[in-house]
Protein backbone atom coordinates (compact mmCIF):
# COMPACT_ATOMS: atom_id res chain seq x y z
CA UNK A 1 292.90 34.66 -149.36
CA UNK A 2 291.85 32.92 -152.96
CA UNK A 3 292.12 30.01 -151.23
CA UNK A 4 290.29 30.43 -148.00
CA UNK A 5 287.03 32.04 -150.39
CA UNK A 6 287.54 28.81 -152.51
CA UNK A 7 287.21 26.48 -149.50
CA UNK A 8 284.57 28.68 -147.91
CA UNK A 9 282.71 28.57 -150.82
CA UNK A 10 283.16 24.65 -151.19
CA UNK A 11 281.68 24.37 -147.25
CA UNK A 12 278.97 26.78 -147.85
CA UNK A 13 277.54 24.58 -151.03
CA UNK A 14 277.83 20.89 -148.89
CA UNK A 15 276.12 23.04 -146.11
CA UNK A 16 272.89 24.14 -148.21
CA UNK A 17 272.92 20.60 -150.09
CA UNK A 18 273.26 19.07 -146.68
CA UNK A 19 270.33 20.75 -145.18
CA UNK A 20 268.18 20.63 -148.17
CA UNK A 21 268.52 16.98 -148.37
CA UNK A 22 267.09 16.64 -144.53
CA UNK A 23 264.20 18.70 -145.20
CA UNK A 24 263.35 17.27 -148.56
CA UNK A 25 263.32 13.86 -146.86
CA UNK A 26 261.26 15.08 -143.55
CA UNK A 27 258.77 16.83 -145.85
CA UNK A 28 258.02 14.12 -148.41
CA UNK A 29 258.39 11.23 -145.84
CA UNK A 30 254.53 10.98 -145.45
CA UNK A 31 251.72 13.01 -146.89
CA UNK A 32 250.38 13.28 -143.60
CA UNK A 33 246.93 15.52 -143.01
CA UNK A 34 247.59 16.33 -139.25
CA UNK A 35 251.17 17.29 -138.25
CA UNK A 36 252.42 18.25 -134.78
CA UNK A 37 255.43 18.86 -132.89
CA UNK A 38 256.00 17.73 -129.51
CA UNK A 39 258.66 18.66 -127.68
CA UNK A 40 259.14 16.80 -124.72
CA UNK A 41 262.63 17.33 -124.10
CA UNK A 42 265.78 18.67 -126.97
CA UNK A 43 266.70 17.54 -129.27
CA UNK A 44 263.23 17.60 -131.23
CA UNK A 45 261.49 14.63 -132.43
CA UNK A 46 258.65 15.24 -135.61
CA UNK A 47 255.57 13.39 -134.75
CA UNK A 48 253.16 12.45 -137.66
CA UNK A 49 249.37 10.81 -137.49
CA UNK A 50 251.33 7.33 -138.72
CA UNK A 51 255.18 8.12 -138.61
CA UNK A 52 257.90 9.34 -136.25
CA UNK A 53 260.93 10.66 -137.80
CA UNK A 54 264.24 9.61 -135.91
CA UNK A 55 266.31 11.95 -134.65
CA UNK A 56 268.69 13.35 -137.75
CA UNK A 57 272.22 12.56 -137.40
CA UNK A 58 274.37 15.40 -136.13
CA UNK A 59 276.88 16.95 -138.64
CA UNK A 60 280.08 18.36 -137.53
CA UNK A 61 280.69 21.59 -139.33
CA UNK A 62 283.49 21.45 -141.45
CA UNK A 63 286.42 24.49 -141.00
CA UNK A 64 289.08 25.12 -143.33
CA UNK A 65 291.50 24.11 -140.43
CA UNK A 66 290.03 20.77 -140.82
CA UNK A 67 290.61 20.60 -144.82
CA UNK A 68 293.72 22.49 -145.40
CA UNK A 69 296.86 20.59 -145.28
CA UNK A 70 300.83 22.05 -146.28
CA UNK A 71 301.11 18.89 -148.79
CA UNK A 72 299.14 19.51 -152.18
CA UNK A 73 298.24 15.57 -152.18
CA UNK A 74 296.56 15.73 -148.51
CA UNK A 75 294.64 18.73 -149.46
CA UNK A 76 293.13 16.91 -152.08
CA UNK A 77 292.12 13.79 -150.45
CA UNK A 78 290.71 16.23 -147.87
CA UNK A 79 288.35 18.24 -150.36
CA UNK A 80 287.73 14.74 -152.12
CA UNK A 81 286.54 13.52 -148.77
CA UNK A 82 284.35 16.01 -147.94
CA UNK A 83 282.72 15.54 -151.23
CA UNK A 84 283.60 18.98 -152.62
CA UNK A 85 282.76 20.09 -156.21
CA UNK A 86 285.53 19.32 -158.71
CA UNK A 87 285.38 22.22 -160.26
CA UNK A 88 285.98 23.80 -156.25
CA UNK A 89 289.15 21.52 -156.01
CA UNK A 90 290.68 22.05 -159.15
CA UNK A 91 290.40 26.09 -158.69
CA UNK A 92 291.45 25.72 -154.80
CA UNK A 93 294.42 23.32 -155.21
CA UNK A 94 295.56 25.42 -158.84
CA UNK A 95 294.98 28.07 -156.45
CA UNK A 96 297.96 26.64 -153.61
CA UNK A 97 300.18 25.86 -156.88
CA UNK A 98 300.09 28.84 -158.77
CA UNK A 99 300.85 30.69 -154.82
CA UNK A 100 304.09 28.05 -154.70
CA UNK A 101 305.04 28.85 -157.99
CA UNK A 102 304.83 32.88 -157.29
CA UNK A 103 306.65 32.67 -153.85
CA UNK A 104 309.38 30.33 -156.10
CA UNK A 105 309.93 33.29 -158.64
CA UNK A 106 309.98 35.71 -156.25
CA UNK A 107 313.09 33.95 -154.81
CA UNK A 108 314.87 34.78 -157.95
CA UNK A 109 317.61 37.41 -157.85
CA UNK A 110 316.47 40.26 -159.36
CA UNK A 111 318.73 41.12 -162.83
CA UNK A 112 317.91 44.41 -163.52
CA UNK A 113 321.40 46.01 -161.85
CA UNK A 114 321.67 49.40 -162.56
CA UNK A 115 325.66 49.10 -163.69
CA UNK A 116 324.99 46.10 -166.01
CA UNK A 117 325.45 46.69 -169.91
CA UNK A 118 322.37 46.14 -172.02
CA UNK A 119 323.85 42.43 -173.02
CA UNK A 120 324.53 41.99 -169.53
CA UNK A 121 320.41 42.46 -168.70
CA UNK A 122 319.74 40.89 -171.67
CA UNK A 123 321.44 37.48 -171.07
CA UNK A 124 319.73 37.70 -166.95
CA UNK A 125 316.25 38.46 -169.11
CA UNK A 126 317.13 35.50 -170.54
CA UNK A 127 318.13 33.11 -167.48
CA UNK A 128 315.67 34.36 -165.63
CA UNK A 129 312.54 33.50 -167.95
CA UNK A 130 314.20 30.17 -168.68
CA UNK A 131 314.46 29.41 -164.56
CA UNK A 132 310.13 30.49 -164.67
CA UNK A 133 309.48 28.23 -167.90
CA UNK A 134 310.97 25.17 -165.59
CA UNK A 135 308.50 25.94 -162.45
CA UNK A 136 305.80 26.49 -164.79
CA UNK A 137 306.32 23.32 -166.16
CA UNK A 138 306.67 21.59 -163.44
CA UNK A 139 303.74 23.15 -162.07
CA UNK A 140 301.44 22.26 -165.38
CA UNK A 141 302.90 18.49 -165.03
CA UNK A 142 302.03 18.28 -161.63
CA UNK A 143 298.34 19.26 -162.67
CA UNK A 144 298.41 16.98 -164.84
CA UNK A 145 299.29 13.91 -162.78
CA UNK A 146 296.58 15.09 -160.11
CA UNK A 147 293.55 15.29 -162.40
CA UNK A 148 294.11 13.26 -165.55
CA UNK A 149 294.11 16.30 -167.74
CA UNK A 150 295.69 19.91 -168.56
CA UNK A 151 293.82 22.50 -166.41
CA UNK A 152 294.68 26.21 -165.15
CA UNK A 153 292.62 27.91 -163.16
CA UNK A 154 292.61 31.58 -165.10
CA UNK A 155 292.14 30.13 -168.02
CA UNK A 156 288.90 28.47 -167.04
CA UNK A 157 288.03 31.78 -164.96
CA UNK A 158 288.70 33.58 -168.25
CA UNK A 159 285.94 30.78 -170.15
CA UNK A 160 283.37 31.28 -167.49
CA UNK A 161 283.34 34.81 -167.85
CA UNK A 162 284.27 35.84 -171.18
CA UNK A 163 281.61 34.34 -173.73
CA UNK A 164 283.30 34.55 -176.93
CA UNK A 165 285.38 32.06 -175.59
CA UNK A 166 283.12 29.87 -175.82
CA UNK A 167 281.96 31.38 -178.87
CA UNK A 168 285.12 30.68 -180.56
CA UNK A 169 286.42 27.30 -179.55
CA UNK A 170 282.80 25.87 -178.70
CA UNK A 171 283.20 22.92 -181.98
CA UNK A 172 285.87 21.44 -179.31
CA UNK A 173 284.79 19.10 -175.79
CA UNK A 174 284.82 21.46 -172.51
CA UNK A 175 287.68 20.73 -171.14
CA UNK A 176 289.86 20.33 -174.16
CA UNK A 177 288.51 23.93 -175.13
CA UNK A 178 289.88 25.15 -172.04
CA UNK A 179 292.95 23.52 -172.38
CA UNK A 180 293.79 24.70 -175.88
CA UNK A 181 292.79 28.67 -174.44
CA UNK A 182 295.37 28.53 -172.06
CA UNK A 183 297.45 27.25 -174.63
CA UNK A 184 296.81 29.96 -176.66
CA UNK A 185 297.41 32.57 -173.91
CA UNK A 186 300.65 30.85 -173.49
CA UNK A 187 301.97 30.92 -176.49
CA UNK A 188 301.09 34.79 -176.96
CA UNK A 189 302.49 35.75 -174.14
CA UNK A 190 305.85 34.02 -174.63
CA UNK A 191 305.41 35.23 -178.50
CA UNK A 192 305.34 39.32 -177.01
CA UNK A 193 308.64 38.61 -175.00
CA UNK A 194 310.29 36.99 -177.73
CA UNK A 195 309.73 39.79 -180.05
CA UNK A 196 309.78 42.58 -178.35
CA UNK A 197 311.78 45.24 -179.86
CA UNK A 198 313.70 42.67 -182.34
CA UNK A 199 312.67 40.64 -185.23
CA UNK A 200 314.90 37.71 -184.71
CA UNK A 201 313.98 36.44 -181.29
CA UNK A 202 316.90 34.73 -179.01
CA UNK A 203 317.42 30.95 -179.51
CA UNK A 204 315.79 29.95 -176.15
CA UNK A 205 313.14 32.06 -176.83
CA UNK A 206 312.43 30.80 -179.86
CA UNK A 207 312.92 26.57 -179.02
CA UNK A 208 310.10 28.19 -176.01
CA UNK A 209 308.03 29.11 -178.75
CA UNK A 210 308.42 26.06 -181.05
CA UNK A 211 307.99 23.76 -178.00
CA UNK A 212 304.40 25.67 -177.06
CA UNK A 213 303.20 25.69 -180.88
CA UNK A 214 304.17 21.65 -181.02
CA UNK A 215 302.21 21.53 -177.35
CA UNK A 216 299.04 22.86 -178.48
CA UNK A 217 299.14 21.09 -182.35
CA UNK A 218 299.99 17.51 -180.44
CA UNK A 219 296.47 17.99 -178.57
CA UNK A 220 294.48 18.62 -181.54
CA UNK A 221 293.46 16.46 -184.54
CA UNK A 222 293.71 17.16 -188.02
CA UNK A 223 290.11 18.55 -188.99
CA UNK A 224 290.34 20.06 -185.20
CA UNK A 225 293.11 22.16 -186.19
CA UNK A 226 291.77 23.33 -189.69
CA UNK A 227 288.87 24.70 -187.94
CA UNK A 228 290.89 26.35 -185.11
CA UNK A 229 292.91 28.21 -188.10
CA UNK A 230 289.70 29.02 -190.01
CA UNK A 231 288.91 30.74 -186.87
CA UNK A 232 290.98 32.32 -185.66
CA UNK A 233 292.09 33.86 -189.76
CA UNK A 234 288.56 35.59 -189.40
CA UNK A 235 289.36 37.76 -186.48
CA UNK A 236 292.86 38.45 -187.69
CA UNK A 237 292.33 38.79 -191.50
CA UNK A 238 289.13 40.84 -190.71
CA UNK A 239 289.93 42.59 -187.58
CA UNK A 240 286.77 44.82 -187.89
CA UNK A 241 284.48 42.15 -189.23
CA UNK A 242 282.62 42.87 -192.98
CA UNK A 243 280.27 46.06 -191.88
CA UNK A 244 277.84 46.56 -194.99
CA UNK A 245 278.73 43.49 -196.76
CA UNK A 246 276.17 41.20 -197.14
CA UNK A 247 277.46 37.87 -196.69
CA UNK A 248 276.19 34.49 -195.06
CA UNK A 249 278.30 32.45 -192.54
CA UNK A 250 279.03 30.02 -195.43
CA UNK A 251 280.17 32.88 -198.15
CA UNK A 252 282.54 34.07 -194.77
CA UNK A 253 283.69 30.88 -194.23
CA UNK A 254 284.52 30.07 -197.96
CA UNK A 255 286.61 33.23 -198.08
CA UNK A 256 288.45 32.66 -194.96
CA UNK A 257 289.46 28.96 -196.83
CA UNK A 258 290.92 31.01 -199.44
CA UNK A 259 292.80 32.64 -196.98
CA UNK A 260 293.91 29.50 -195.08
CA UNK A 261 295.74 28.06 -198.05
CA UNK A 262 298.29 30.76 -197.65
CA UNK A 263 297.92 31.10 -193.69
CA UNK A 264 298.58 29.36 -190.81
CA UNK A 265 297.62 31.01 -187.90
CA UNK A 266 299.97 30.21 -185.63
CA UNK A 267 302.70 32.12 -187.75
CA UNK A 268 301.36 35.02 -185.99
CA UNK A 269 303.09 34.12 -182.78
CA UNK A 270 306.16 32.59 -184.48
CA UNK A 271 307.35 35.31 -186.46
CA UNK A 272 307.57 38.98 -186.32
CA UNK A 273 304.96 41.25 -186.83
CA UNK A 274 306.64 42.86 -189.73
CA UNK A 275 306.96 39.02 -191.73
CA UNK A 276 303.37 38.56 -190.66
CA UNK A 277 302.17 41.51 -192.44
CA UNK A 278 303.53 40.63 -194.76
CA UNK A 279 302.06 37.03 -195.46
CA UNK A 280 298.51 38.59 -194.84
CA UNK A 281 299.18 41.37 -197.64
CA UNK A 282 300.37 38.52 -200.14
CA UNK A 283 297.56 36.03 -198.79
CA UNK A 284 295.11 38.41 -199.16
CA UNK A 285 296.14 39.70 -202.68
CA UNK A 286 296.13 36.08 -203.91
CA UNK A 287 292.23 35.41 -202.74
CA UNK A 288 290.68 38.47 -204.28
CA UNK A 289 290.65 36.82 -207.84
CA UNK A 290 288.66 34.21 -206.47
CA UNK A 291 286.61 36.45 -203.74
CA UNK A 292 285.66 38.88 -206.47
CA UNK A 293 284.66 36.10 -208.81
CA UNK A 294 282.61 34.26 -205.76
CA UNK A 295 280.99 37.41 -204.74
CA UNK A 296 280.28 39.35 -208.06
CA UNK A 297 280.76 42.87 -208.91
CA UNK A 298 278.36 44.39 -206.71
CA UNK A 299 279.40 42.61 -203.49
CA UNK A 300 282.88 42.78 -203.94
CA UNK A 301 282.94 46.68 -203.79
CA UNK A 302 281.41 46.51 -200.53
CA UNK A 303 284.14 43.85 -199.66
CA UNK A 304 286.53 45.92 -200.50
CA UNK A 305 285.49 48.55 -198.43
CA UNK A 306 285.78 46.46 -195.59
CA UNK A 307 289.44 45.95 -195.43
CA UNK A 308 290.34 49.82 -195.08
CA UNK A 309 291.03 50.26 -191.43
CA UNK A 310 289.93 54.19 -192.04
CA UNK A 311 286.35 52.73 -193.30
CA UNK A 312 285.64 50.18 -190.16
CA UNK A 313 286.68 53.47 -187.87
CA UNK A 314 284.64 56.10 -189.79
CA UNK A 315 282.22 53.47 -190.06
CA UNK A 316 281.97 52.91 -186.23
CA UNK A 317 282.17 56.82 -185.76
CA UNK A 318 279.04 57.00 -188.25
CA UNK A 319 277.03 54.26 -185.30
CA UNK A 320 277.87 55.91 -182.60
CA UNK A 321 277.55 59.64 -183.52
CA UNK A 322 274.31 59.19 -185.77
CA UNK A 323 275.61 60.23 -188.87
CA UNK A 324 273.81 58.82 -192.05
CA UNK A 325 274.73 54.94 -192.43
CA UNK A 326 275.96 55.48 -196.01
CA UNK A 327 278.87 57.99 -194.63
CA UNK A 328 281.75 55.61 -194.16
CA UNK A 329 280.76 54.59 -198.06
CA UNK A 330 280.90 57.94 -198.91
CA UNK A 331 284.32 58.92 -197.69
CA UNK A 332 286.08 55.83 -199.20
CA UNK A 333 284.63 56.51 -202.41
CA UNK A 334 286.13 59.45 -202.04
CA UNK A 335 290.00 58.64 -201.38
CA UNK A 336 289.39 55.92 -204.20
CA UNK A 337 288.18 58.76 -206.52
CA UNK A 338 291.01 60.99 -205.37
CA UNK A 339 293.37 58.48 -205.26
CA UNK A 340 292.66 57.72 -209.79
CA UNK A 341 292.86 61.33 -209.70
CA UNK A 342 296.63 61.53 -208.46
CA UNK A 343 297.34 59.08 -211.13
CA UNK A 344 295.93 61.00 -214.05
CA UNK A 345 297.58 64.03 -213.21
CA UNK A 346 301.06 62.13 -212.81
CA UNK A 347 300.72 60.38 -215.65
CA UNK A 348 299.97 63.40 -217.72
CA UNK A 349 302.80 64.30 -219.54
CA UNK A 350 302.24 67.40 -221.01
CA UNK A 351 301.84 68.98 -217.58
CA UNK A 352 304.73 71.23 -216.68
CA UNK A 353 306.32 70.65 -213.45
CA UNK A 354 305.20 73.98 -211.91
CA UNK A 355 301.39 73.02 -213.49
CA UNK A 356 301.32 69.44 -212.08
CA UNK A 357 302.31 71.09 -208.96
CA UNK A 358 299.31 73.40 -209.06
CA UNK A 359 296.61 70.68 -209.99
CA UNK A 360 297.75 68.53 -206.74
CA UNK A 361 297.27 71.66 -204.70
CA UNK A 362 293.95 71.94 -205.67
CA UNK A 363 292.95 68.49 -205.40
CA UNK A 364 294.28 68.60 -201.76
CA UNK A 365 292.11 71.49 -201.21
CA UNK A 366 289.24 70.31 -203.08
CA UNK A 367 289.22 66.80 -201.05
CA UNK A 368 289.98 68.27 -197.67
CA UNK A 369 286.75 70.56 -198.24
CA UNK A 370 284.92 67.48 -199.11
CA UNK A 371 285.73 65.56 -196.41
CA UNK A 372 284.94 68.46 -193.85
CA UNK A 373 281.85 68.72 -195.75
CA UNK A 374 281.01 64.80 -195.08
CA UNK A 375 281.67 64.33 -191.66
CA UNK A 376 282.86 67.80 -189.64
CA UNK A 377 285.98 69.68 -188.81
CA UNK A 378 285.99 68.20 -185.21
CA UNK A 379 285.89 64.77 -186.92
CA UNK A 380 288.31 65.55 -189.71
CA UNK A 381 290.88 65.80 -186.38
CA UNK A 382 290.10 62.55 -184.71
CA UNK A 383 290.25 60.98 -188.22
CA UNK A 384 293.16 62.47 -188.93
CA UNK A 385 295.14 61.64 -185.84
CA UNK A 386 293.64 58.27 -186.14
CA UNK A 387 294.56 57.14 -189.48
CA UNK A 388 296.39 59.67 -190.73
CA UNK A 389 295.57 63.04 -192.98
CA UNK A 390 295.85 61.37 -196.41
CA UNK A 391 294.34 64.53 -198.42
CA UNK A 392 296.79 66.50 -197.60
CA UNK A 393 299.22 63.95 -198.94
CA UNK A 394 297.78 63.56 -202.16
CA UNK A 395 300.86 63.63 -204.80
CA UNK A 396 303.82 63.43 -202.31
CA UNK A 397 305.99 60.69 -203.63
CA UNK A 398 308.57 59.96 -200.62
CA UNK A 399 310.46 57.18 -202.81
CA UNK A 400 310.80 58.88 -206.22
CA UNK A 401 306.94 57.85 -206.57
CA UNK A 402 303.92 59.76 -206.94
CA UNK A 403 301.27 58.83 -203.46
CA UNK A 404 297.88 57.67 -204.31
């Protein structure tokens, strides 16, 4: 059915171009004052002061019976013949392949057996998304060989329809933007089945995923790459953007260089999520030096503000709910104030256990009554749930520690 809308919608376009060629060239023919028609017998003939049109050829009307063909080669000469859109052919013969691809993995046995050990499924897993890697390939070589150049038809539906898309990879030609998507889609996907539930992925997986990340570098240059990365650290450093920060696309840009000499954004998909936490957290810590002294004092509060999670959500709550802008500001100061507060107390020596005890109480109480002060009792629960209670956690010190 994708492919019968495709082709209908490749005959309906040559139809309208075909008919308003005709009447563009019977209506600017002759700037004739007196037209007439005479009909004398069918077909018509148009009969100026000065000029008779001739009879317009007949056009046979095209079916998809006429166009579609069982071999992938004929069925592009066809739509090539007919003079068909490119764009058109690529989606309608990507279209035929992906369905030959689908009907070929469909023929695969099935490995989930309901007697077979967990290693047993595992090691079928395993087969099984090895035997789809080799159609896909073939499939993406075939592509290649037909039009010159690396294209998938989702991942140009996904361009056309999601702007950021463009947005993000727009410093990159057209095609080669839509290209390196797909091979970004590619790689993620093959990145969540390698890792899921383990933080070593299997071997195959993991030659998959070094084969992909060597796929999409090969088709980029240098300078091309270094701005992919800068990119794409923005979004994944700064998942919730820099709300109340002041900052110019050059001052973003310059921090997200900081970032990039410890980052490489394609370690995302190539290790696990715990190691990639990991790098951010130490990539991060090493920029803020340099961040603080770029920004100054004043900024770099603000900054810092940003990169609590429970900030960009109270901060979103504040937008949509219509609480006063400065709210989100408000409740960070005051976990940061709380937070010095936990380490006075702990660090107060000539507090008696049962007395340090007592003080934390009250600071849980004290903060908690704040808080429901600042933003509600209905949104103390959503915040809660969301990121976690941390005033009533003030002082607990799981690892022999007291919690900020």
């Amino acid at each position: 059915m994708r492919i019968r809308s495709l082709i209908g919608l490749c005959i309906f376009s040559l139809s309208v171009a075909a008919n308003v060629v005709l009447w563009r060239k019977v209506h600017t023919a002759h700037h004739a004052l007196n037209t007439t028609h005479q009909i004398n017998s069918l077909p018509v003939v148009l009969i100026t002061n000065r000029i008779i049109s001739p009879e317009q050829p007949h056009f046979a009307k095209v079916t998809w019976r006429d166009l579609d063909d069982p071999s992938i080669r004929n069925l592009l000469a066809n739509l090539r013949a007919v003079k068909c859109p490119e764009l058109t052919i690529r989606d309608i013969v990507t279209a035929r392949l992906d369905e030959q691809t689908d009907e070929r993995i469909a023929s695969l046995a099935n490995p989930d057996e309901f007697w077979s050990t967990a290693i047993q499924k595992e090691r079928l897993q395993l087969e099984l998304r090895q035997k789809v890697r080799e159609f896909e390939r073939e499939e993406e070589a075939l592509v290649h060989e037909l039009f010159g150049t690396d294209w998938n038809r989702d991942a140009y539906l996904a361009w056309a329809i999601d702007p950021y898309n463009e947005f993000f990879l727009g410093f990159l030609p057209r095609e080669k933007a839509i290209s390196i998507h797909y091979d970004l889609q590619s790689l993620a996907l093959a990145s969540q089945a390698a890792f899921k539930g383990r933080d070593i992925p299997p071997k195959s997986d993991d030659q998959e995923l070094e084969r992909l990340s060597r796929q999409l570098k090969a088709k980029l240059s240098p300078p091309e790459y270094a701005e992919l990365n800068l990119r794409s650290l923005v979004t994944r450093v700064h998942i919730g953007g820099f709300p109340d920060v002041q900052l110019s696309g050059a001052e973003v840009r310059y921090i997200v260089t900081l970032y990039a000499r410890h980052l490489d954004f394609i370690d995302d998909f190539l290790k696990s999520s715990r190691e990639v936490d990991e790098l951010k957290r130490s990539a991060i810590a090493a920029a803020q030096e340099d961040i603080k002294n770029y920004l100054g004092s004043e900024r770099y509060v603000a900054f810092q503000r940003a990169q609590d999670l429970g900030f960009l959500w109270l901060h979103k709550v504040a937008q949509d709910t219509g609480l006063s802008s400065d709210t989100a500001a408000k409740m960070f100061d005051l976990k940061t104030e709380a937070s010095q507060q936990v380490l006075a107390i702990s660090q107060n020596d000539s507090l008696a256990p049962d007395a340090r005890s007592q003080q934390l109480n009250d600071l849980r109480n004290t903060y908690r009554a704040s808080m429901t002060k600042l933003i509600g009792e209905e949104r103390m629960k959503d915040y809660a749930y969301a990121w976690g209670a941390w005033w009533a956690k003030l002082g607990e010190a799981p690892n022999g520690g007291i919690a900020q």
